[in-house]
Protein backbone atom coordinates (compact mmCIF):
# COMPACT_ATOMS: atom_id res chain seq x y z
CA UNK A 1 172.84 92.96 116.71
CA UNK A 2 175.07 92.69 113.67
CA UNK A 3 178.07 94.99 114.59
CA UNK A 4 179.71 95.76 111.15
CA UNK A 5 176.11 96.68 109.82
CA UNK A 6 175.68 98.66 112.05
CA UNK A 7 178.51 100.56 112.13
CA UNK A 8 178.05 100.82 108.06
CA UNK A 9 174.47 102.10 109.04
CA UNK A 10 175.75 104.95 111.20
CA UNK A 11 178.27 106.27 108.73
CA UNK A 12 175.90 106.26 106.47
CA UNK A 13 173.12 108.14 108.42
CA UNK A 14 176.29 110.91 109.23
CA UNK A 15 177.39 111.41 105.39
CA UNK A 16 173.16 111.53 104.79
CA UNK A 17 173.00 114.40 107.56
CA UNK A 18 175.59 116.35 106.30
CA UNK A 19 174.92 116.03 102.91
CA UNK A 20 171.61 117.13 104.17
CA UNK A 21 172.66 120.37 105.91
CA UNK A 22 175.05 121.36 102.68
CA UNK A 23 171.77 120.99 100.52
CA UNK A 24 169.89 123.41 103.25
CA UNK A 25 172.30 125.60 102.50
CA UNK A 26 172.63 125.25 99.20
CA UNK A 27 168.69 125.95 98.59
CA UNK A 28 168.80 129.13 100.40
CA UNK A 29 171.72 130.58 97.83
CA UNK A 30 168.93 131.23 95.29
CA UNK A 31 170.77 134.31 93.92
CA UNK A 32 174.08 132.20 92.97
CA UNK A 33 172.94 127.87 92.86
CA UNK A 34 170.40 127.00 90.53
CA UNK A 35 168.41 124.85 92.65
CA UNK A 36 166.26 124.20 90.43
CA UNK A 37 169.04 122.04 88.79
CA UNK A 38 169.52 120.57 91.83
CA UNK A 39 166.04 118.94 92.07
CA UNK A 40 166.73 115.38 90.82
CA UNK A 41 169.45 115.27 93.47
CA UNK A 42 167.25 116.40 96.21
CA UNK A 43 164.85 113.75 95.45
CA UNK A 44 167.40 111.19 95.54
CA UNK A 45 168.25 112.38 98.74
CA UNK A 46 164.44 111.96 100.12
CA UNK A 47 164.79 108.53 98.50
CA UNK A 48 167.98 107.64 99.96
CA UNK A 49 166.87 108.94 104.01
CA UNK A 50 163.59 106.54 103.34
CA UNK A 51 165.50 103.58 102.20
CA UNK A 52 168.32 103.37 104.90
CA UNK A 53 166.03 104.94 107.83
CA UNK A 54 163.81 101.67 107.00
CA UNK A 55 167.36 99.57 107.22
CA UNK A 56 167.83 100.94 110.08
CA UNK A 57 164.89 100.44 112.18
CA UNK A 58 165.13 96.59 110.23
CA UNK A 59 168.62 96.21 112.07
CA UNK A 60 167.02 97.92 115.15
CA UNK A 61 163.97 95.34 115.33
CA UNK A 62 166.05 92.23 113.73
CA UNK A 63 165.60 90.24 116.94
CA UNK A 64 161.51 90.89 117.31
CA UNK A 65 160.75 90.22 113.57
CA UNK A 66 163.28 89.14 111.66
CA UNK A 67 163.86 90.64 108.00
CA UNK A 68 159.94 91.30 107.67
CA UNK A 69 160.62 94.93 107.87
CA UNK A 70 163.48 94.55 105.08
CA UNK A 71 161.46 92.21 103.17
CA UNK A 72 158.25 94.28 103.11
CA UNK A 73 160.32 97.46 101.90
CA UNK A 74 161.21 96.23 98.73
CA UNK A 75 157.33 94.56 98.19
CA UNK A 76 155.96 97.98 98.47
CA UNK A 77 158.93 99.36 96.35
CA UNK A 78 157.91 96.49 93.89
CA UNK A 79 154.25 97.29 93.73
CA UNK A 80 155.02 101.14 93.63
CA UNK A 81 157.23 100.72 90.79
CA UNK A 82 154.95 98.05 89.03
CA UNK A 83 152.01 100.55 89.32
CA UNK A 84 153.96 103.36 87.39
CA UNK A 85 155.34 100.80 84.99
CA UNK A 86 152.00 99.73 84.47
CA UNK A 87 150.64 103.39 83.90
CA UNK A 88 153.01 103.54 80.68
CA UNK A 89 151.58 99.93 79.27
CA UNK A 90 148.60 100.87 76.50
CA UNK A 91 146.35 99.31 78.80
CA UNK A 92 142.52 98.42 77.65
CA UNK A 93 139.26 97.78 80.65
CA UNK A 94 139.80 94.23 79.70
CA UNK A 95 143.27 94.45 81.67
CA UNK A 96 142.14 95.71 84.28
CA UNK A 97 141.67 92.38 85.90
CA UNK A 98 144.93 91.08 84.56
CA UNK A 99 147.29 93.75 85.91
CA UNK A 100 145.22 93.68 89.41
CA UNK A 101 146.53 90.26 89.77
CA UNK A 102 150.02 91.32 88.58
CA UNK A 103 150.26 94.17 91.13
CA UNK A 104 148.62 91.87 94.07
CA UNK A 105 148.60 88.32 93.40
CA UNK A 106 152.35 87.79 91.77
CA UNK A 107 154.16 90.41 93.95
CA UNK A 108 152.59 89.05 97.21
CA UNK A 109 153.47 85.30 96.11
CA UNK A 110 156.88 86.31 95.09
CA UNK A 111 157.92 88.23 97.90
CA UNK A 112 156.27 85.48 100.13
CA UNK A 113 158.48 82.60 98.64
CA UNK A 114 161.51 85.08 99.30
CA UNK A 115 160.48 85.08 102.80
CA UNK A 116 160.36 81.74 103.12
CA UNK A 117 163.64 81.18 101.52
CA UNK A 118 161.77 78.95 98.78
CA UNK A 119 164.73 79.68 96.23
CA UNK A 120 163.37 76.52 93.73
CA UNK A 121 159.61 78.28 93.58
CA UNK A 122 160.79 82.26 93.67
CA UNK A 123 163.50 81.75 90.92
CA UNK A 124 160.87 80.66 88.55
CA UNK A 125 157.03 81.48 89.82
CA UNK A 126 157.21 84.55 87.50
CA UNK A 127 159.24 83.80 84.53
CA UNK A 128 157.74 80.55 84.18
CA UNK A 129 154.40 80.35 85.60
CA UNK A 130 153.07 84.35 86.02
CA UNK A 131 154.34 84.86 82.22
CA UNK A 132 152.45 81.68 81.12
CA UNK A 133 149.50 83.10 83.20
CA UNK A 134 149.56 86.67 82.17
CA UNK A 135 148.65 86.32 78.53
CA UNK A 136 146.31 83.37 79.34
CA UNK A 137 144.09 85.85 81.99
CA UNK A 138 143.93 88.22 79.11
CA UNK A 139 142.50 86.31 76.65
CA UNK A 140 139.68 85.39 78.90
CA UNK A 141 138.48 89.32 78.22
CA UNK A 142 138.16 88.28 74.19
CA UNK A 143 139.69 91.65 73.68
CA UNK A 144 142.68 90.89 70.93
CA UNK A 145 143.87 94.49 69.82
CA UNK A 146 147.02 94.81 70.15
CA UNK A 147 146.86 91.74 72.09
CA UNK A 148 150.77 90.94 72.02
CA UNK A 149 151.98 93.97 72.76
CA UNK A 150 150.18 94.42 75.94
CA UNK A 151 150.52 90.79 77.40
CA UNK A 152 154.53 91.84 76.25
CA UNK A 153 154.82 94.98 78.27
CA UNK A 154 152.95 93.74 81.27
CA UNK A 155 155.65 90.90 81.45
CA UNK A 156 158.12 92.72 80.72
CA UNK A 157 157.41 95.39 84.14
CA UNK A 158 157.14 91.96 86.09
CA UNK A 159 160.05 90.39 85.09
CA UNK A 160 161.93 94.31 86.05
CA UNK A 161 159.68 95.59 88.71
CA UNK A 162 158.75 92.53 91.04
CA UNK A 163 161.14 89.59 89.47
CA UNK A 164 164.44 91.22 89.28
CA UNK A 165 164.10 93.50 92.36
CA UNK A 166 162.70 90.70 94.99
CA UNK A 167 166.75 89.49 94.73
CA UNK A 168 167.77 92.50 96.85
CA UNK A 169 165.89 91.19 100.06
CA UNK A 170 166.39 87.42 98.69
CA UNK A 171 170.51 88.15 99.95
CA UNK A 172 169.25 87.72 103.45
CA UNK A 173 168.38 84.13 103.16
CA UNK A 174 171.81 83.36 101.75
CA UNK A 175 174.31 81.06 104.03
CA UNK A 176 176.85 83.08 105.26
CA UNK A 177 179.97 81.24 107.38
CA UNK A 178 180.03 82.99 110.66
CA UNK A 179 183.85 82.91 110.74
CA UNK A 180 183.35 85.93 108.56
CA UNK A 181 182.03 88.38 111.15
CA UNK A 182 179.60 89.45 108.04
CA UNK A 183 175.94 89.40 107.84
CA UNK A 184 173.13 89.45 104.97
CA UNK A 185 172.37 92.97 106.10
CA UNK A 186 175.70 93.82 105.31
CA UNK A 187 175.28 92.19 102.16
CA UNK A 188 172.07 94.03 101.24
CA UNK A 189 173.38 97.44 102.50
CA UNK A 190 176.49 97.02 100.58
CA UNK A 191 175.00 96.68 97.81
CA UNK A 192 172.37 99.66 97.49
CA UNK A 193 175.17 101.96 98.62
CA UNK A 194 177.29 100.55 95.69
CA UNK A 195 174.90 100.69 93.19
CA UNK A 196 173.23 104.58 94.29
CA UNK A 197 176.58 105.65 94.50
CA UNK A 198 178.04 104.21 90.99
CA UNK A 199 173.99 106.45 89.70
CA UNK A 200 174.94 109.80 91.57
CA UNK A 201 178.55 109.64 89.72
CA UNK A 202 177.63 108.09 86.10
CA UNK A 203 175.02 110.91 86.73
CA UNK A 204 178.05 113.76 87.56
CA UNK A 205 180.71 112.60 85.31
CA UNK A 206 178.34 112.79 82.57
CA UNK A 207 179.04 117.25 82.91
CA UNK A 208 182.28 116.41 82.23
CA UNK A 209 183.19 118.52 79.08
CA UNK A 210 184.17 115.43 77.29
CA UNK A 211 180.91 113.91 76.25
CA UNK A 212 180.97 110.46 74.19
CA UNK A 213 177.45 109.72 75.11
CA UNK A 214 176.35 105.61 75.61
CA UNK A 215 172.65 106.21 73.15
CA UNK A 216 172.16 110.02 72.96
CA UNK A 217 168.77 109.46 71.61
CA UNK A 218 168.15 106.87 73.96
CA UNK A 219 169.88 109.03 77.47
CA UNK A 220 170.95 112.48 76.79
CA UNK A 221 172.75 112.50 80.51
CA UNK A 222 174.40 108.99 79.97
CA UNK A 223 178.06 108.70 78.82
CA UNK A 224 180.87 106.41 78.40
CA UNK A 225 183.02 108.43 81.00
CA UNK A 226 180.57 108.49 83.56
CA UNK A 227 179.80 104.61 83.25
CA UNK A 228 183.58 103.72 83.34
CA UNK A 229 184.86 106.47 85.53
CA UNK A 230 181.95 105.92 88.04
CA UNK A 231 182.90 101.99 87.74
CA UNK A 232 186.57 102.33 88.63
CA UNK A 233 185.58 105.23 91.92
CA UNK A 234 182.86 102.16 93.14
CA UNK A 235 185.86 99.27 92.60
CA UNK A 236 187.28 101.79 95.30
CA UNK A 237 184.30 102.12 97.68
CA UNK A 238 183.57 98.72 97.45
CA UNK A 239 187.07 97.37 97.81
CA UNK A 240 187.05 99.62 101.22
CA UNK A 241 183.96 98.39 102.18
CA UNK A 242 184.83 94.84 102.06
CA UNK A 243 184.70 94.50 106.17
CA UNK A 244 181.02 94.44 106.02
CA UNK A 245 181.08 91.77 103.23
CA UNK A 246 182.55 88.04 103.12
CA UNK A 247 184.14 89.26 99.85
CA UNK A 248 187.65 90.01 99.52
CA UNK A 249 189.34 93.07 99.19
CA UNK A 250 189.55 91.95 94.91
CA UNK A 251 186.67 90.20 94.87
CA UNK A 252 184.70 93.44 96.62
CA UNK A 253 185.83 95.34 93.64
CA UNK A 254 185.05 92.96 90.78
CA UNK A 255 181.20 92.56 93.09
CA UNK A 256 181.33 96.79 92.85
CA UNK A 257 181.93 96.58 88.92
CA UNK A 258 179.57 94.12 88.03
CA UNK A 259 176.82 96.09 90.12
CA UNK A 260 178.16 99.27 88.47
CA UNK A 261 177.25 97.89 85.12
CA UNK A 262 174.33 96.39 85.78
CA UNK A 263 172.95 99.52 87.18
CA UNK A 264 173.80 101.49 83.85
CA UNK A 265 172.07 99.08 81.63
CA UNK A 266 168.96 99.45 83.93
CA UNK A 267 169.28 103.21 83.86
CA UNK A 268 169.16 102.54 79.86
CA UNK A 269 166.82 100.09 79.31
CA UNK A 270 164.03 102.19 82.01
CA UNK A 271 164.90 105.00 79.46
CA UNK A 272 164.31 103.66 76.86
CA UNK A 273 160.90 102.93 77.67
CA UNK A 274 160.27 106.26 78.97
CA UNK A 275 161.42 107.60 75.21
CA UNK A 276 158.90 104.95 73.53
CA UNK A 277 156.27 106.37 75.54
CA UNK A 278 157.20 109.96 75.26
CA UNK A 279 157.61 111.04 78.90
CA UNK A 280 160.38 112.83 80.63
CA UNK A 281 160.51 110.53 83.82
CA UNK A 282 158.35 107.76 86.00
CA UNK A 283 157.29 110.50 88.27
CA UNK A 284 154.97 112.57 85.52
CA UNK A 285 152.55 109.36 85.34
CA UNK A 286 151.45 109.29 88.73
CA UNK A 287 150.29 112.49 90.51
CA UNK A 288 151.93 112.88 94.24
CA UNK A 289 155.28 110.09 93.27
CA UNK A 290 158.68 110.73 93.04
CA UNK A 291 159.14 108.79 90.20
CA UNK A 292 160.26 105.44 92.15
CA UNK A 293 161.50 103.59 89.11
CA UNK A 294 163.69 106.09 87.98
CA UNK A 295 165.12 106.09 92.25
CA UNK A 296 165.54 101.59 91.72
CA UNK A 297 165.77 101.39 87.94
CA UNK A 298 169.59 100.22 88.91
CA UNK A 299 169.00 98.31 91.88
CA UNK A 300 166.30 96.21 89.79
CA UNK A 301 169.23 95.23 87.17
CA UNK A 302 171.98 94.62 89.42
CA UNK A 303 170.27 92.48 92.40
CA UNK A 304 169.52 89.19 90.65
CA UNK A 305 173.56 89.40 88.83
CA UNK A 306 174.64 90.61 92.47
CA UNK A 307 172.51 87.58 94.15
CA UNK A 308 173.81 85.23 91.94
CA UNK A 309 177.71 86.30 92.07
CA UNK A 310 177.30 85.82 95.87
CA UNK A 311 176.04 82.64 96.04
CA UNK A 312 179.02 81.26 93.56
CA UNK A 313 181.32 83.45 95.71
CA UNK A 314 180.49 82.31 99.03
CA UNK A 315 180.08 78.16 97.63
């Protein structure tokens, strides 16, 4: 078993638990906490105990199966988010068959090729051959209305949803020199702490009195002091969190900022859309959900930038 992850595993599980036990608390002050404000926190929490309570039992069961555990996490968190992505898209019956293959078909074959560490076919299969494809199915229907702008946003929730995310499990392929004492756990589980972290602060800076807001039509919780402040606190983190990484103490902190980033345009761009189609969040579309994009709209922007900076790192 890899030590350092684990070690970053239990401290993690302990700040979870008591951050846990403080919300308990919290929720029975109903007289003096609005809890109701608390709510998007909350579900982050839930989110957060799913995600690293999976990592964990991954670590746990690393010598039986491999990363299938890890791997098959982020396909179902890929196919979740596709499906609410999907319920936004101005979808006609003649897509039906179309976006059955998306949700199936291209996030099975991607994730597979990640699993088989085939970086030449999973680095293009869906920007190159399942966008060619996409548009292709559809016109087999004979349905044109609005024919562009479907085939556009059905690509588009690929390229986020299934493309861009499968990069966070493609880290544990990635050659590491065992002189480091790191691991590609540690790589993965570095990064989803930096990037929820640098959310929960852009997200608590932005009550700041001082508002200059990034788009207020686009994010009215957004601003320019949460996205920089938040950046410079997760330089910290990640600089002190190097020991699980192969990274640097600087080059930890450079990682942290371009993750931090990243993660802020995703928060932007997933708003964006939500604004265009006149919802509040993800978790309206689909009765019973959480609203899963709006938990990994970061982690979708920051893991193929964060796969990529490791490979020239480590090379």
């Amino acid at each position: 078993m890899d030590l350092y992850s684990f070690i970053l595993i239990i401290i993690v599980l302990a700040v979870l638990a008591t951050t846990s036990v403080v919300c308990y608390f919290l929720k029975r002050q109903k007289e003096t906490v609005d809890v109701k404000s608390l709510e998007p926190f909350f579900s982050r929490l839930r989110f957060w105990w799913t995600l690293f309570a999976v990592l964990t039992v991954s670590l746990l069961l690393k010598p039986l199966c491999g990363h299938t555990i890890t791997i098959g996490l982020f396909a179902i968190l890929s196919f979740w988010g596709m499906r609410e992505f999907l319920t936004l898209t101005p979808t006609r019956p003649a897509d039906h068959i179309t976006m059955f293959l998306v949700l199936f078909l291209c996030t099975i074959v991607q994730y597979f090729l990640v699993a088989w560490n085939i970086y030449e076919l999973y680095s293009i299969f869906i920007p190159t051959y399942a966008f060619l494809l996409v548009p292709a199915c559809m016109t087999l229907s004979g349905d044109s209305t609005h024919f562009l702008e479907r085939a556009a946003k059905i690509n588009m929730g690929m390229l986020i949803c299934i493309y861009s995310l499968s990069f966070a499990p493609a880290l544990l392929s990635i050659p590491i020199d065992p002189s480091t004492k790191s691991s590609n756990l540690g790589l993965l589980i570095f990064f989803v702490i930096i990037a929820q972290i640098s959310d929960v602060l852009q997200y608590v800076m932005s009550l700041f009195p001082i508002r200059n807001y990034v788009s207020h039509e686009i994010n009215s919780t957004k601003t320019w002091e949460g996205v920089i402040g938040s950046t410079l606190i997760v330089m910290i983190i990640g600089a002190g969190l190097s020991w699980t990484t192969p990274f640097s103490y600087l080059t930890a902190a450079l990682v942290s900022m371009a993750i931090s980033f990243m993660g802020a345009a995703g928060s932007m761009t997933l708003s964006a859309v939500k604004r265009d189609r006149g919802v509040r969040d993800y978790g309206t579309l689909v009765e019973g959900h959480s609203g899963i994009l709006d938990r990994i709209d970061s982690l979708c922007f920051a893991a193929p930038i964060y796969f990529h900076l490791t490979v020239v790192i480590i090379n």
